[in-house]
C-alpha atoms as a PDB file:
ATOM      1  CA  UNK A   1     -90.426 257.790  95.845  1.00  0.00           C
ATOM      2  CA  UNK A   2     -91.645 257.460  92.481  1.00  0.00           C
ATOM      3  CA  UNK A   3     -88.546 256.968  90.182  1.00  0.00           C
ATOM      4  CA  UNK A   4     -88.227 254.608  87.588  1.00  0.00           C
ATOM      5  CA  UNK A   5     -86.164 251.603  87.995  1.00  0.00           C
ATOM      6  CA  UNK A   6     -84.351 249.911  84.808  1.00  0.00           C
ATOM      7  CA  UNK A   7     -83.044 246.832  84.802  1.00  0.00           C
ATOM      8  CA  UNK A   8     -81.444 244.430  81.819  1.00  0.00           C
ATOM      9  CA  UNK A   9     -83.628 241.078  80.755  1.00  0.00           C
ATOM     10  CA  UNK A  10     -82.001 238.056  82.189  1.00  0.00           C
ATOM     11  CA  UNK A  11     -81.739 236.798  78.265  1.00  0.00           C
ATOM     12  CA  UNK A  12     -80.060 239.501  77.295  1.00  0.00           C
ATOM     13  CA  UNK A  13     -76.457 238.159  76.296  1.00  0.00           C
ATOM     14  CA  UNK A  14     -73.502 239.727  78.262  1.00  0.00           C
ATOM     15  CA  UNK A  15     -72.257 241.254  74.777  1.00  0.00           C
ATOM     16  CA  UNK A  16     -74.753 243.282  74.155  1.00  0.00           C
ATOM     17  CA  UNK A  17     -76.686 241.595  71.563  1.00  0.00           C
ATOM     18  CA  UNK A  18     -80.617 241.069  72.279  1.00  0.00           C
ATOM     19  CA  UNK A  19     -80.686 243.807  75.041  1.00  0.00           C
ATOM     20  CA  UNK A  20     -83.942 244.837  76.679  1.00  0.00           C
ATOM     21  CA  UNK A  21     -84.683 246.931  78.770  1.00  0.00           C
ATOM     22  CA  UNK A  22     -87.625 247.452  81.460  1.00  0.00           C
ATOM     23  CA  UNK A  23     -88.106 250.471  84.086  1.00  0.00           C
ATOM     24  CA  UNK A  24     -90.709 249.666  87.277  1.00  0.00           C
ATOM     25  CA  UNK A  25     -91.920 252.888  88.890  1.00  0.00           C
ATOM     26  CA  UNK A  26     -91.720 252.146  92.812  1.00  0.00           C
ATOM     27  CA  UNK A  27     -94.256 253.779  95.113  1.00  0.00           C
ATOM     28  CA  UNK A  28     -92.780 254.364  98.594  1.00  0.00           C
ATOM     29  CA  UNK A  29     -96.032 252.943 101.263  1.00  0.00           C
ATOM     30  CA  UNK A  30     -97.347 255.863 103.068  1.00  0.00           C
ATOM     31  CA  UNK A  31     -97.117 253.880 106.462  1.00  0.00           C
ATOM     32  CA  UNK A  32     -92.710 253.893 105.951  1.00  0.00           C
ATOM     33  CA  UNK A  33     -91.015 256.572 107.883  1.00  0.00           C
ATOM     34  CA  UNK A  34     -88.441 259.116 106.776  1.00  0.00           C
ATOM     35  CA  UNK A  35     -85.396 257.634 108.563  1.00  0.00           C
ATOM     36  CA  UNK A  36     -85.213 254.781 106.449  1.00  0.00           C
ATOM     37  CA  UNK A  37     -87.148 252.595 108.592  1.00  0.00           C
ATOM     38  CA  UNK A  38     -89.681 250.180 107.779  1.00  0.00           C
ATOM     39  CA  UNK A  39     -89.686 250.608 103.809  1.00  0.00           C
ATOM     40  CA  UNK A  40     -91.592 248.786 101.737  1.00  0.00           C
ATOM     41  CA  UNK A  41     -92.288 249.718  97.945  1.00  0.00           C
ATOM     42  CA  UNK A  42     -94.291 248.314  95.041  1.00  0.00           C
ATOM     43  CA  UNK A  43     -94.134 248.860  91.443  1.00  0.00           C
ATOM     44  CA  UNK A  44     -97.718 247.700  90.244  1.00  0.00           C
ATOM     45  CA  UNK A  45     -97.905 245.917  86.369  1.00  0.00           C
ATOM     46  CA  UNK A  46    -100.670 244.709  85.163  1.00  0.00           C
ATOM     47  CA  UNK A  47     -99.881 241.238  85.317  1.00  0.00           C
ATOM     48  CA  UNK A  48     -98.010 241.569  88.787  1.00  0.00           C
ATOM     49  CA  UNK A  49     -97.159 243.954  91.251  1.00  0.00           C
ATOM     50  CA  UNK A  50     -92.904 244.009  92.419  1.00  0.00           C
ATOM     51  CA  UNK A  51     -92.491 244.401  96.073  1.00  0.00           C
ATOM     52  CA  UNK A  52     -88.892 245.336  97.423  1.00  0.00           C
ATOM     53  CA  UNK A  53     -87.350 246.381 100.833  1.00  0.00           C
ATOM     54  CA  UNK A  54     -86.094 249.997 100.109  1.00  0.00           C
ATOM     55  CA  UNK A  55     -83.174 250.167 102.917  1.00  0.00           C
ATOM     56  CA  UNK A  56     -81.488 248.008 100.345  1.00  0.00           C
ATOM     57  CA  UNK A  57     -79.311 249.686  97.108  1.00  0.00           C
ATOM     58  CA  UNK A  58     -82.434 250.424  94.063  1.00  0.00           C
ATOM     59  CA  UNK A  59     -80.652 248.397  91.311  1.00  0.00           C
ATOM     60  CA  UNK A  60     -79.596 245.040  93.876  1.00  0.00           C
ATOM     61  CA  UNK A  61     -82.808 244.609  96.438  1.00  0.00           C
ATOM     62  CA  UNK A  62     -84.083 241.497  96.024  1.00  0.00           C
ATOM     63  CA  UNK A  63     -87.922 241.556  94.697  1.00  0.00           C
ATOM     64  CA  UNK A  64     -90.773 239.730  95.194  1.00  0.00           C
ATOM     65  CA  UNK A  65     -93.313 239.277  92.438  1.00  0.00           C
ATOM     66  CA  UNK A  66     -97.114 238.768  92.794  1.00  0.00           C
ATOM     67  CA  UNK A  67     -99.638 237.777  90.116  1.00  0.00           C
ATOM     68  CA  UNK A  68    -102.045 241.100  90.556  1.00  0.00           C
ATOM     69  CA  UNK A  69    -105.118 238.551  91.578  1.00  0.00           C
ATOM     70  CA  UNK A  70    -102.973 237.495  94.540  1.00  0.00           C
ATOM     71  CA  UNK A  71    -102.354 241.230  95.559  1.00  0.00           C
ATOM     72  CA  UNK A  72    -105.915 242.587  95.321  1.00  0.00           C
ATOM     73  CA  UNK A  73    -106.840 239.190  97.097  1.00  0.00           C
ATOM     74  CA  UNK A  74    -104.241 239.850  99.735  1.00  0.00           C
ATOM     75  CA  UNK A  75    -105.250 243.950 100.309  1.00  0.00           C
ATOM     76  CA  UNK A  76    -108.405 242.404 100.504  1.00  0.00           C
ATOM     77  CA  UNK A  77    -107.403 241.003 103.775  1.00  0.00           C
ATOM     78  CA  UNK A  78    -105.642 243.577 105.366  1.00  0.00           C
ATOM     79  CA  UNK A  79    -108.092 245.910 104.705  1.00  0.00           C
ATOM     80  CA  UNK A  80    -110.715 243.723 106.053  1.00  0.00           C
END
């Protein structure tokens, strides 16, 4: 999967004023299965890379964001 998410800045005002924008591309891991099982995706930045569970609707998933040093430091480890 490799489409780009967007989602609205949380101090963007409800009325539109101050909008912004921001679109993640997730990267589906090559170890999930095609039946929807076992998904995991990131979206790397350079300052962090945005895991999510991909069984769960694009745009409402909860996240989980990791400071890039943390990441490398953690692949690190399972790569052993």
């Amino acid at each position: 999967m490799n489409d780009l998410t967007w989602f609205k800045s949380s101090y963007s005002s409800g009325d539109g004023g101050e909008c912004l924008e921001a679109a993640l591309t997730w990267h589906r891991s090559s170890y999930s299965d095609g039946d929807g099982g076992q998904c995991v995706e990131v979206a790397p930045c350079p300052t962090a890379i945005h895991v999510r569970d991909s069984k769960q609707h694009p745009t409402t998933a909860p996240t989980l964001s990791v400071p890039a040093t943390a990441w490398r430091a953690f692949l690190g480890l399972v790569r052993g």
